[in-house]
Protein backbone atom coordinates (compact mmCIF):
# COMPACT_ATOMS: atom_id res chain seq x y z
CA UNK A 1 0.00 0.00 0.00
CA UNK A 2 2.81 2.30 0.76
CA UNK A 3 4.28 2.38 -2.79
CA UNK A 4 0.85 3.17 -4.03
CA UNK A 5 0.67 5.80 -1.86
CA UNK A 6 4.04 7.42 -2.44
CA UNK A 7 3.10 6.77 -6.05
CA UNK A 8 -0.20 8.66 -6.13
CA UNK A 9 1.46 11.54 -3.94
CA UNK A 10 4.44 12.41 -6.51
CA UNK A 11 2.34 12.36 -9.76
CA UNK A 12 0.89 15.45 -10.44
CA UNK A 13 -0.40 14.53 -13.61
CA UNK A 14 -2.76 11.29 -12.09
CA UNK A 15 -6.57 12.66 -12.33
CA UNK A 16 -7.61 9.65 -10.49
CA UNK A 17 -9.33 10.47 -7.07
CA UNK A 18 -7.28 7.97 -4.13
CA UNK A 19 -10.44 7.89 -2.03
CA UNK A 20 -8.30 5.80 0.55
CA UNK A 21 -5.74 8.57 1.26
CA UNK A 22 -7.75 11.22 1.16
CA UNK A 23 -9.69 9.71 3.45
CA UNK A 24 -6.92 9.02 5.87
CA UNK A 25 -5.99 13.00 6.00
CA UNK A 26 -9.64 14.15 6.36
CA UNK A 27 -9.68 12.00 9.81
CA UNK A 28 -7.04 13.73 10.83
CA UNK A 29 -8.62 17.10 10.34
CA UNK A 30 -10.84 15.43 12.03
CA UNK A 31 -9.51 14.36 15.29
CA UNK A 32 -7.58 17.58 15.15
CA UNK A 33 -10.30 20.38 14.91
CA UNK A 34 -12.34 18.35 17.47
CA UNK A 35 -9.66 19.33 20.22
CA UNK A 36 -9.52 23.11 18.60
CA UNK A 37 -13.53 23.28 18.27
CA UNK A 38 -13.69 23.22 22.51
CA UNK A 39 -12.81 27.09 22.67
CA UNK A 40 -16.33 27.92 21.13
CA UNK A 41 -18.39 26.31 23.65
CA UNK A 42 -15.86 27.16 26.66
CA UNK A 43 -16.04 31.06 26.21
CA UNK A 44 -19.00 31.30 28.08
CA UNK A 45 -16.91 29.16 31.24
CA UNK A 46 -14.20 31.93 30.89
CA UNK A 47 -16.35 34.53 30.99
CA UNK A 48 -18.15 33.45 34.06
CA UNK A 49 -14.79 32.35 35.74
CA UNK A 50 -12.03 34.94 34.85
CA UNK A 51 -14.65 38.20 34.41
CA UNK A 52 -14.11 38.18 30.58
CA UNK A 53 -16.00 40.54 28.78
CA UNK A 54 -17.48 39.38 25.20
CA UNK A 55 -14.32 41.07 23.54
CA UNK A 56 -11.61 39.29 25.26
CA UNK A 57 -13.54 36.08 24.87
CA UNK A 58 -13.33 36.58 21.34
CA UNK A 59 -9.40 37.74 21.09
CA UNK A 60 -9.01 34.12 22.43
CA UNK A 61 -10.22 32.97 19.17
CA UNK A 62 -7.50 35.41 17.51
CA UNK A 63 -4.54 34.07 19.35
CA UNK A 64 -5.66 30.82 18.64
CA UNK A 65 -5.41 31.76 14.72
CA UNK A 66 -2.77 34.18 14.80
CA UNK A 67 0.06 31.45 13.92
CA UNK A 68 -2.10 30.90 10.73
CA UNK A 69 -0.28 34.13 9.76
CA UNK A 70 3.34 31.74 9.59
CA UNK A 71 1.57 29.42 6.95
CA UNK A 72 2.91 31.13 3.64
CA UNK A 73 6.60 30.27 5.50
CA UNK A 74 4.99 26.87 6.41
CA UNK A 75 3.72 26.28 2.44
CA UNK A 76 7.24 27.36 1.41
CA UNK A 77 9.17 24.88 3.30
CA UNK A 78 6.48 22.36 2.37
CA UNK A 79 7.64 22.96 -1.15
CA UNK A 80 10.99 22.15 -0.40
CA UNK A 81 11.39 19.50 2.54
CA UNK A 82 9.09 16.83 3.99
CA UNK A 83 7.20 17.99 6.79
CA UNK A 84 5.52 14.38 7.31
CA UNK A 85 6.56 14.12 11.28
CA UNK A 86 4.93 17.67 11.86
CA UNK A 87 1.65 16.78 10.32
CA UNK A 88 1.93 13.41 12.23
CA UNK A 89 2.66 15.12 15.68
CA UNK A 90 -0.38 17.65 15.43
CA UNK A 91 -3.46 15.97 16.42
CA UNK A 92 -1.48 15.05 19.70
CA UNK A 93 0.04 18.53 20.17
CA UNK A 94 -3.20 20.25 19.81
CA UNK A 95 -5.37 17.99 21.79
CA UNK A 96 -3.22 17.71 24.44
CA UNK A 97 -3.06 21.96 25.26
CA UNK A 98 -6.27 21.57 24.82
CA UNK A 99 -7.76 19.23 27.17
CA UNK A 100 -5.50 21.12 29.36
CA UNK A 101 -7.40 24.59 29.12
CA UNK A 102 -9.93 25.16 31.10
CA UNK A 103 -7.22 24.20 34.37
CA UNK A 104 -5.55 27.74 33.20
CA UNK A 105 -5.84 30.36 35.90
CA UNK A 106 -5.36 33.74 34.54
CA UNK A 107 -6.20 34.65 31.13
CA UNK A 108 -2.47 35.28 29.80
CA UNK A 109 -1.85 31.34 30.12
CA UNK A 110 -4.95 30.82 28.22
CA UNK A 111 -3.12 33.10 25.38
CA UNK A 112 -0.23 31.23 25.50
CA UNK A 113 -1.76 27.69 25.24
CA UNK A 114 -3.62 29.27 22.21
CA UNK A 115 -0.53 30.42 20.45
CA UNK A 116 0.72 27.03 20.73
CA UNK A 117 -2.11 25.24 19.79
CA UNK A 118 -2.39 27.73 16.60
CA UNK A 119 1.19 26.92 15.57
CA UNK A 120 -0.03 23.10 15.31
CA UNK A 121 -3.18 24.00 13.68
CA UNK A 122 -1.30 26.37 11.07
CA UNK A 123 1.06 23.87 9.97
CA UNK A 124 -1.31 20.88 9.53
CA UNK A 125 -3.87 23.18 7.69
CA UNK A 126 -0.73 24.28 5.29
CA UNK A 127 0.42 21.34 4.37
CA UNK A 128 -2.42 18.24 4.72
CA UNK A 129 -4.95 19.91 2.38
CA UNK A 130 -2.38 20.52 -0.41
CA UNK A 131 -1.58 16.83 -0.27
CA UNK A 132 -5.44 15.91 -0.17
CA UNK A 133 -5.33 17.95 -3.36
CA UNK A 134 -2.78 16.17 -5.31
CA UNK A 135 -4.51 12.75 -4.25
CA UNK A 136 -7.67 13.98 -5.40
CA UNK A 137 -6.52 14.40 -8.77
CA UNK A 138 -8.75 16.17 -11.70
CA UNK A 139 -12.14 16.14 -8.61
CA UNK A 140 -10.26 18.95 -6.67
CA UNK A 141 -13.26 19.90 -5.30
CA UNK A 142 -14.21 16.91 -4.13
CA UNK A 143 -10.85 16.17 -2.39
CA UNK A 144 -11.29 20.08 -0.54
CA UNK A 145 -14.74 18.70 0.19
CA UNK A 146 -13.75 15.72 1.93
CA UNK A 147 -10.66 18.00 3.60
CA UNK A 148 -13.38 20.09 5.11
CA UNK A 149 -15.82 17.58 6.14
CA UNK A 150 -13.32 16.21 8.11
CA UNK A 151 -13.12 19.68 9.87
CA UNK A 152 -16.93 19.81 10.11
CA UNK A 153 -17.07 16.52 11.77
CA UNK A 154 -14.35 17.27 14.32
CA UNK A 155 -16.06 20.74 14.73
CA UNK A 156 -19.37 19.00 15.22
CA UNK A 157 -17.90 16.37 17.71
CA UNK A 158 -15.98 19.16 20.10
CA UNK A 159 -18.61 21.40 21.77
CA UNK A 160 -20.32 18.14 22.37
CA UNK A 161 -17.15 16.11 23.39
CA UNK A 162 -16.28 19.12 25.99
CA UNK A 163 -19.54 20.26 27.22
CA UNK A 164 -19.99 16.90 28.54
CA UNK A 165 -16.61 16.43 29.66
CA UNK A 166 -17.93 19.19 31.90
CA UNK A 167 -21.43 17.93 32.59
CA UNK A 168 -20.01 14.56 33.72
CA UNK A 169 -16.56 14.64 34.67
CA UNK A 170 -16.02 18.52 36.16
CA UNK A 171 -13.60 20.33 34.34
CA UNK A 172 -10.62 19.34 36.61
CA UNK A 173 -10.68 16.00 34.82
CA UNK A 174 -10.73 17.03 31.46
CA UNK A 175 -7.01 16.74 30.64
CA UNK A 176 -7.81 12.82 30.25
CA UNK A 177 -9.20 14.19 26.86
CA UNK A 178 -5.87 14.42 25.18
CA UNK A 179 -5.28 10.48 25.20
CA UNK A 180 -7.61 10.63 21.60
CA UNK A 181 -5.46 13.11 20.22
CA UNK A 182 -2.32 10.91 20.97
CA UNK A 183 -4.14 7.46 19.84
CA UNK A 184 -4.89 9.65 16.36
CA UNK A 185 -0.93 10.56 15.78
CA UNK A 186 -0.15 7.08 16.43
CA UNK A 187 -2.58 5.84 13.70
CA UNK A 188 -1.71 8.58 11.44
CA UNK A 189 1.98 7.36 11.75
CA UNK A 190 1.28 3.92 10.97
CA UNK A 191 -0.86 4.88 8.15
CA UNK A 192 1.99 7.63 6.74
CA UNK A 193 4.99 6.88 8.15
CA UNK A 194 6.02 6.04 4.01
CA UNK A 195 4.33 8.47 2.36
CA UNK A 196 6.45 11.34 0.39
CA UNK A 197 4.62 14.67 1.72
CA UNK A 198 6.21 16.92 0.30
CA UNK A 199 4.07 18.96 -1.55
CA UNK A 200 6.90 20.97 -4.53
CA UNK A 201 6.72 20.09 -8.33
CA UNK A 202 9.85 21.11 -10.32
CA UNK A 203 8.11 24.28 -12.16
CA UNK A 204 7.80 25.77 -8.88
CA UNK A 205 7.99 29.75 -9.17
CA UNK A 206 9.81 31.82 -6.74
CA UNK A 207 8.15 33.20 -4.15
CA UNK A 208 8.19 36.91 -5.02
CA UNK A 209 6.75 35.66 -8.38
CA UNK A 210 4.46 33.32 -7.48
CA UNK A 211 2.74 36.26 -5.13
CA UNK A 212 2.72 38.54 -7.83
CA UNK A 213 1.17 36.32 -9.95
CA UNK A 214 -1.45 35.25 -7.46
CA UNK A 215 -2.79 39.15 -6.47
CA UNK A 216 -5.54 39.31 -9.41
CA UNK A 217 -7.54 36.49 -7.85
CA UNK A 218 -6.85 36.45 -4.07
CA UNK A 219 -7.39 40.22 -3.51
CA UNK A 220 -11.14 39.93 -4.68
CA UNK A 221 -10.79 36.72 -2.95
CA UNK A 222 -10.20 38.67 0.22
CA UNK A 223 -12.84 41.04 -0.05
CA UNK A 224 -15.70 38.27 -0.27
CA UNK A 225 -13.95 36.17 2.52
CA UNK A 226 -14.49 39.32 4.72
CA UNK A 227 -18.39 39.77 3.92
CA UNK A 228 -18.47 36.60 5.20
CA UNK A 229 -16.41 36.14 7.88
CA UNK A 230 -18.85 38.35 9.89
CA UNK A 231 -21.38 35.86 9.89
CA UNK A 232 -18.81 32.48 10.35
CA UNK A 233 -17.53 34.31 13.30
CA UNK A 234 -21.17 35.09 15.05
CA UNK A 235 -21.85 31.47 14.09
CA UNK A 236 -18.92 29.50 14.30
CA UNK A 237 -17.58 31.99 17.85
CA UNK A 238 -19.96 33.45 19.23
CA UNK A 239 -23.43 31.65 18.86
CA UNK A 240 -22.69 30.12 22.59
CA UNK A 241 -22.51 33.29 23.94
CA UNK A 242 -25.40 34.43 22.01
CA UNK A 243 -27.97 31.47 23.22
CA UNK A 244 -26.86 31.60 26.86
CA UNK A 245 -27.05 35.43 27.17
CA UNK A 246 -30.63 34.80 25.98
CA UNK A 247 -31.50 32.17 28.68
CA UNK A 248 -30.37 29.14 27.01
CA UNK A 249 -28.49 26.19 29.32
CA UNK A 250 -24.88 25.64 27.98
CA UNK A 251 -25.59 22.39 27.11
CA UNK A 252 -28.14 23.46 24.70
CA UNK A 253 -26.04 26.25 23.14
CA UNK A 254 -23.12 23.30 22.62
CA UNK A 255 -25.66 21.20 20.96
CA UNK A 256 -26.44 23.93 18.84
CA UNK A 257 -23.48 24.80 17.89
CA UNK A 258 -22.48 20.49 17.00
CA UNK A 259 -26.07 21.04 14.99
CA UNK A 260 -24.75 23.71 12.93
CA UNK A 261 -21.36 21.77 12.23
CA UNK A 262 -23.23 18.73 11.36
CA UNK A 263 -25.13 20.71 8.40
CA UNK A 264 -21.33 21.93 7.91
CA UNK A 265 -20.70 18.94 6.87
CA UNK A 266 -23.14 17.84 4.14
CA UNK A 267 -22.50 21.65 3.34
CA UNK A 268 -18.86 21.34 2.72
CA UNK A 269 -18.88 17.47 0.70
CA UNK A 270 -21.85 19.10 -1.56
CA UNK A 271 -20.23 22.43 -2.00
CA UNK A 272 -16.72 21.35 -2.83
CA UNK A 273 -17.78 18.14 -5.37
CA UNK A 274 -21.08 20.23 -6.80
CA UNK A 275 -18.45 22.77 -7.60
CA UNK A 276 -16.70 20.76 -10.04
CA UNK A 277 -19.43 20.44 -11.88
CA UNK A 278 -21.78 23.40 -12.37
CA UNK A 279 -18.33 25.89 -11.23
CA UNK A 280 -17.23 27.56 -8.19
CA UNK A 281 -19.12 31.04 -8.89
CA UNK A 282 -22.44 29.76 -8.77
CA UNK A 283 -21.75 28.19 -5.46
CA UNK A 284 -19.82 31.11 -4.02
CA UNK A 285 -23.05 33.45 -5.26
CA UNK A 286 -26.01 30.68 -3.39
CA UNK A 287 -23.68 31.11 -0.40
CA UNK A 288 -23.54 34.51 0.09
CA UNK A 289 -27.63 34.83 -0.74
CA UNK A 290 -28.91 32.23 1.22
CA UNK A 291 -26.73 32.53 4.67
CA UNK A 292 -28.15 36.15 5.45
CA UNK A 293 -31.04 35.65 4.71
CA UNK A 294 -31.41 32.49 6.64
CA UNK A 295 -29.91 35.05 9.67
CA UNK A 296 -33.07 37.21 9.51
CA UNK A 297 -35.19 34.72 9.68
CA UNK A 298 -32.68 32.56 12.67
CA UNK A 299 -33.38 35.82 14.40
CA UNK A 300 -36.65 36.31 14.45
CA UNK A 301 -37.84 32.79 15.88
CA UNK A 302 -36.67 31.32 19.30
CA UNK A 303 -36.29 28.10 20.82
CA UNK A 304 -35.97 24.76 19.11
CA UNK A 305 -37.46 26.52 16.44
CA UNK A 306 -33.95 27.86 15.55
CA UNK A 307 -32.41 24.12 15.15
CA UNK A 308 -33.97 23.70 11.53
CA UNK A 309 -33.08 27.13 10.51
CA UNK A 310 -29.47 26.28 11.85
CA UNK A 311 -28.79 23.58 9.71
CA UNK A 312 -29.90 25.76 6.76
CA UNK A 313 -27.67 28.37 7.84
CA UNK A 314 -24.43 25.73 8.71
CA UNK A 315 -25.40 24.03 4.83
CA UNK A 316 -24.80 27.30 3.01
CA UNK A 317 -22.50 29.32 5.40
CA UNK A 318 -19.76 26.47 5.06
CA UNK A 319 -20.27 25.13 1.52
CA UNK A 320 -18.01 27.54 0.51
CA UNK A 321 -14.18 26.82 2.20
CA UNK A 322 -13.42 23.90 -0.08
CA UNK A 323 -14.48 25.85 -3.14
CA UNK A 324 -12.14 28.14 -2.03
CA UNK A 325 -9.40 26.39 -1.21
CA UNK A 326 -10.38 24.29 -4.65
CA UNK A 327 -10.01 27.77 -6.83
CA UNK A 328 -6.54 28.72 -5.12
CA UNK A 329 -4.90 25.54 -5.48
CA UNK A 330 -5.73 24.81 -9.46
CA UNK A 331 -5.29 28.50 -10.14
CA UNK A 332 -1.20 28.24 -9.44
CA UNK A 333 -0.77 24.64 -9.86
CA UNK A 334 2.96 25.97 -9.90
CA UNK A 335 2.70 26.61 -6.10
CA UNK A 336 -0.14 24.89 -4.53
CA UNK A 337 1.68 24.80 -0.83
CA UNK A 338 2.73 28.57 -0.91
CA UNK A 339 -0.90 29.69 -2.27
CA UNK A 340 -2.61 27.89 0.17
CA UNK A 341 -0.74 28.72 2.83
CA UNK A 342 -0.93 32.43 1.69
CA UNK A 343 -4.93 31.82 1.12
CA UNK A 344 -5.36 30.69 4.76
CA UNK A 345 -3.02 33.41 6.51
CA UNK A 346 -5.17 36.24 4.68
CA UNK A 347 -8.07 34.19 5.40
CA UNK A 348 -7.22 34.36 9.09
CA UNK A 349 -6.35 38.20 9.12
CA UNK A 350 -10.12 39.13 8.18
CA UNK A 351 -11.49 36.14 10.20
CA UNK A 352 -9.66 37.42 13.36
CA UNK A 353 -10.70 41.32 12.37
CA UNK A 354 -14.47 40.19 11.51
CA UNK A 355 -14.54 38.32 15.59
CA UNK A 356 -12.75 41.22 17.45
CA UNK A 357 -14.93 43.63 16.07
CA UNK A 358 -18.41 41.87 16.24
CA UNK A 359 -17.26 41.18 19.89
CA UNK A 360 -16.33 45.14 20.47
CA UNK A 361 -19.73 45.91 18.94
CA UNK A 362 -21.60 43.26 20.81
CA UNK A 363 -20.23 44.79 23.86
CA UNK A 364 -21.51 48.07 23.07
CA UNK A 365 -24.83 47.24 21.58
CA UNK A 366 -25.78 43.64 22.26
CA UNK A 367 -25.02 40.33 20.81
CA UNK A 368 -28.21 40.41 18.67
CA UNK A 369 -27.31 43.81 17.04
CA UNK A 370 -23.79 42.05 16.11
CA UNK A 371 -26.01 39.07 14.92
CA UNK A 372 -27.87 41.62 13.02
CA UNK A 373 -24.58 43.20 11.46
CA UNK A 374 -23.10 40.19 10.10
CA UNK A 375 -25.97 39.36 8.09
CA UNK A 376 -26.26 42.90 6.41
CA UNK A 377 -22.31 42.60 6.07
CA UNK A 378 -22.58 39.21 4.26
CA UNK A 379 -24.56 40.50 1.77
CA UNK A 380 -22.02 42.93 0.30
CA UNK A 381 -20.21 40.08 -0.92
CA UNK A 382 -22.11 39.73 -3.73
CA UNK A 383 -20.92 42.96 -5.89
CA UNK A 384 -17.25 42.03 -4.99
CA UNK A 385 -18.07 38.45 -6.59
CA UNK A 386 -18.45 39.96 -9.86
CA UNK A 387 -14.30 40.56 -9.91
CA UNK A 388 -13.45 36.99 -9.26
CA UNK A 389 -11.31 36.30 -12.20
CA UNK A 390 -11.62 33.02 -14.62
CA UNK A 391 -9.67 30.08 -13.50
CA UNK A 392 -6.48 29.36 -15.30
CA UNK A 393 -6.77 26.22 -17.00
């Protein structure tokens, strides 16, 4: 199996689809973002304990990215060496700082554990989906939409996984969380440990090149990523906040949230593999129309009445990261690793600036006025959609 694998990882040219392999990394994502997807639903415990207000809470979220902002670097090394034992390693680094959070006594250690946790994140979010790519051959989309439902499922598995952890064990005892984390490394490794992963091809442009070349589509690309990262972040960061400060039990608003992830993730395998077929505008443009509205209307009901509407809004607000990821790596083919990783770090920047300011304007008028915002702000994605430029084939 391990030729076959090393095999299907160096050809470039293959448009077969390796189901098995790409299979193997979206567990991974898996196991991994189920460990990161516990901040979410433990805000509203830091609040309570540590006197947060709704800002802080969501600069925890920040430092948790900010690493993201190293995976260009990451990409570039990618395309040079093998970074196969740092992919291996992250499930285990991550879940382990992780389980380990909510025993942090003063919010400065919780910034640090984030940091390091977002270094692990950055470079397994650099580097595995690039190699899902190449495995997926000519159904790119399809191997992005299989990357992400692995992140869906982990993110639909953590609030639960943790809120319980609470509910059952106290959160003293939660640090016996991390033994997953390690079992998934260990598997990883056995399933891996002779697979070539580095990601370069010998046309490879040079870095100040291959950016220059990439600006025409990733600035646009930027612009509609921030319409919408107003309402991921009120959905994906701050939706726990917003059903308990309305009366809701935490449980319930971590059930919510794992009900939202779960429509993630038929979102994110129809998205991605629909996209290969009818193109990645028209899936981008249903995206951006439907998830607002869907807001309104989220808004104006209460109750269990919301959980339908959620997995509307989860299906269309996260249908669109593997078509994403999908246009950046088959527009510079040249330098998948370095235009991913420069995709995700920009992604980050306007993901971190869409939570710290919904949380700053939460604070001063009310988490359902920022709910309000983000919905109106999602919107204006549509004009900016218009100067997405072709693919290059």
């Amino acid at each position: 199996m391990s030729v076959e694998v090393a095999a299907a990882a160096q050809s470039t040219a293959s448009e077969e689809f390796h189901a098995s392999q790409v299979t193997t990394i979206s567990a991974a994502h898996a196991v991994h973002d189920t460990y990161t997807s516990f901040l979410p639903a433990l805000l509203p415990v830091f609040i309570e304990r540590l006197a947060l207000s709704n800002t802080q809470a969501g600069l925890l979220t920040v430092f948790r990215e900010a690493p993201s902002l190293f995976q260009p670097l990451i990409g570039h090394l990618a395309d040079r060496t093998n970074l196969r034992t740092l992919v291996i390693l992250t499930p285990a680094v991550s879940a382990t700082v992780m389980s380990l959070l909510g025993l942090a006594p003063v919010y400065f250690l919780l910034i640090l554990m984030l940091l390091v946790v977002g270094l692990s994140s950055a470079t397994l979010h650099a580097v595995a989906p690039v190699i899902a790519g190449r495995f997926s051959g000519k159904s790119l989309g399809r191997g992005m939409g299989f990357w992400m439902v692995g992140g869906e499922l982990g993110r639909t598995l953590g609030p639960v996984v943790i809120v319980s952890a609470i509910q059952f064990l106290g959160l003293n005892r939660t640090p016996w969380l991390m033994l997953g984390g390690w079992l998934a490394s260990a598997l990883l490794f056995i399933r891996l440990r002779n697979v070539e992963m580095q990601t370069s091809v010998p046309t490879a442009l040079p870095w100040r090149q291959a950016l220059r070349v990439m600006r025409p589509l990733l600035i646009p690309l930027v612009g509609i990523s921030l319409a919408r990262a107003f309402v991921l972040s009120a959905l994906t960061t701050y939706l726990p906040i917003f059903l308990t400060q309305e009366g809701s039990a935490l449980w319930f608003a971590g059930v919510s949230l794992s009900v939202l992830e779960i429509a993630g993730v038929a979102g994110a395998l129809f998205g991605g593999s629909w996209s290969d077929r009818v193109g990645r505008r028209r899936i981008i443009f249903l995206s951006l129309l439907i998830t607002p509205l869907t807001m309104f209307v989220f808004l104006a009901v209460g109750g269990w009445a919301r959980f339908p509407l959620l997995l509307l809004l989860g299906f269309s607000a996260l249908s669109t990261t593997p078509v994403f990821m999908a246009l950046v790596q088959e527009s510079y083919p040249e330098n998948r690793s370095l235009a991913n990783g420069v995709y995700m770090a920009l992604s980050f920047t306007v993901t971190s600036l869409a939570a710290v300011t919904l949380g700053a304007f939460s604070d001063f008028f009310g988490m359902r006025q920022a709910f309000v915002l983000s919905a109106v702000i999602a919107l204006l994605g549509l004009p900016v959609l218009a100067a997405l430029p072709m693919v290059r084939k």
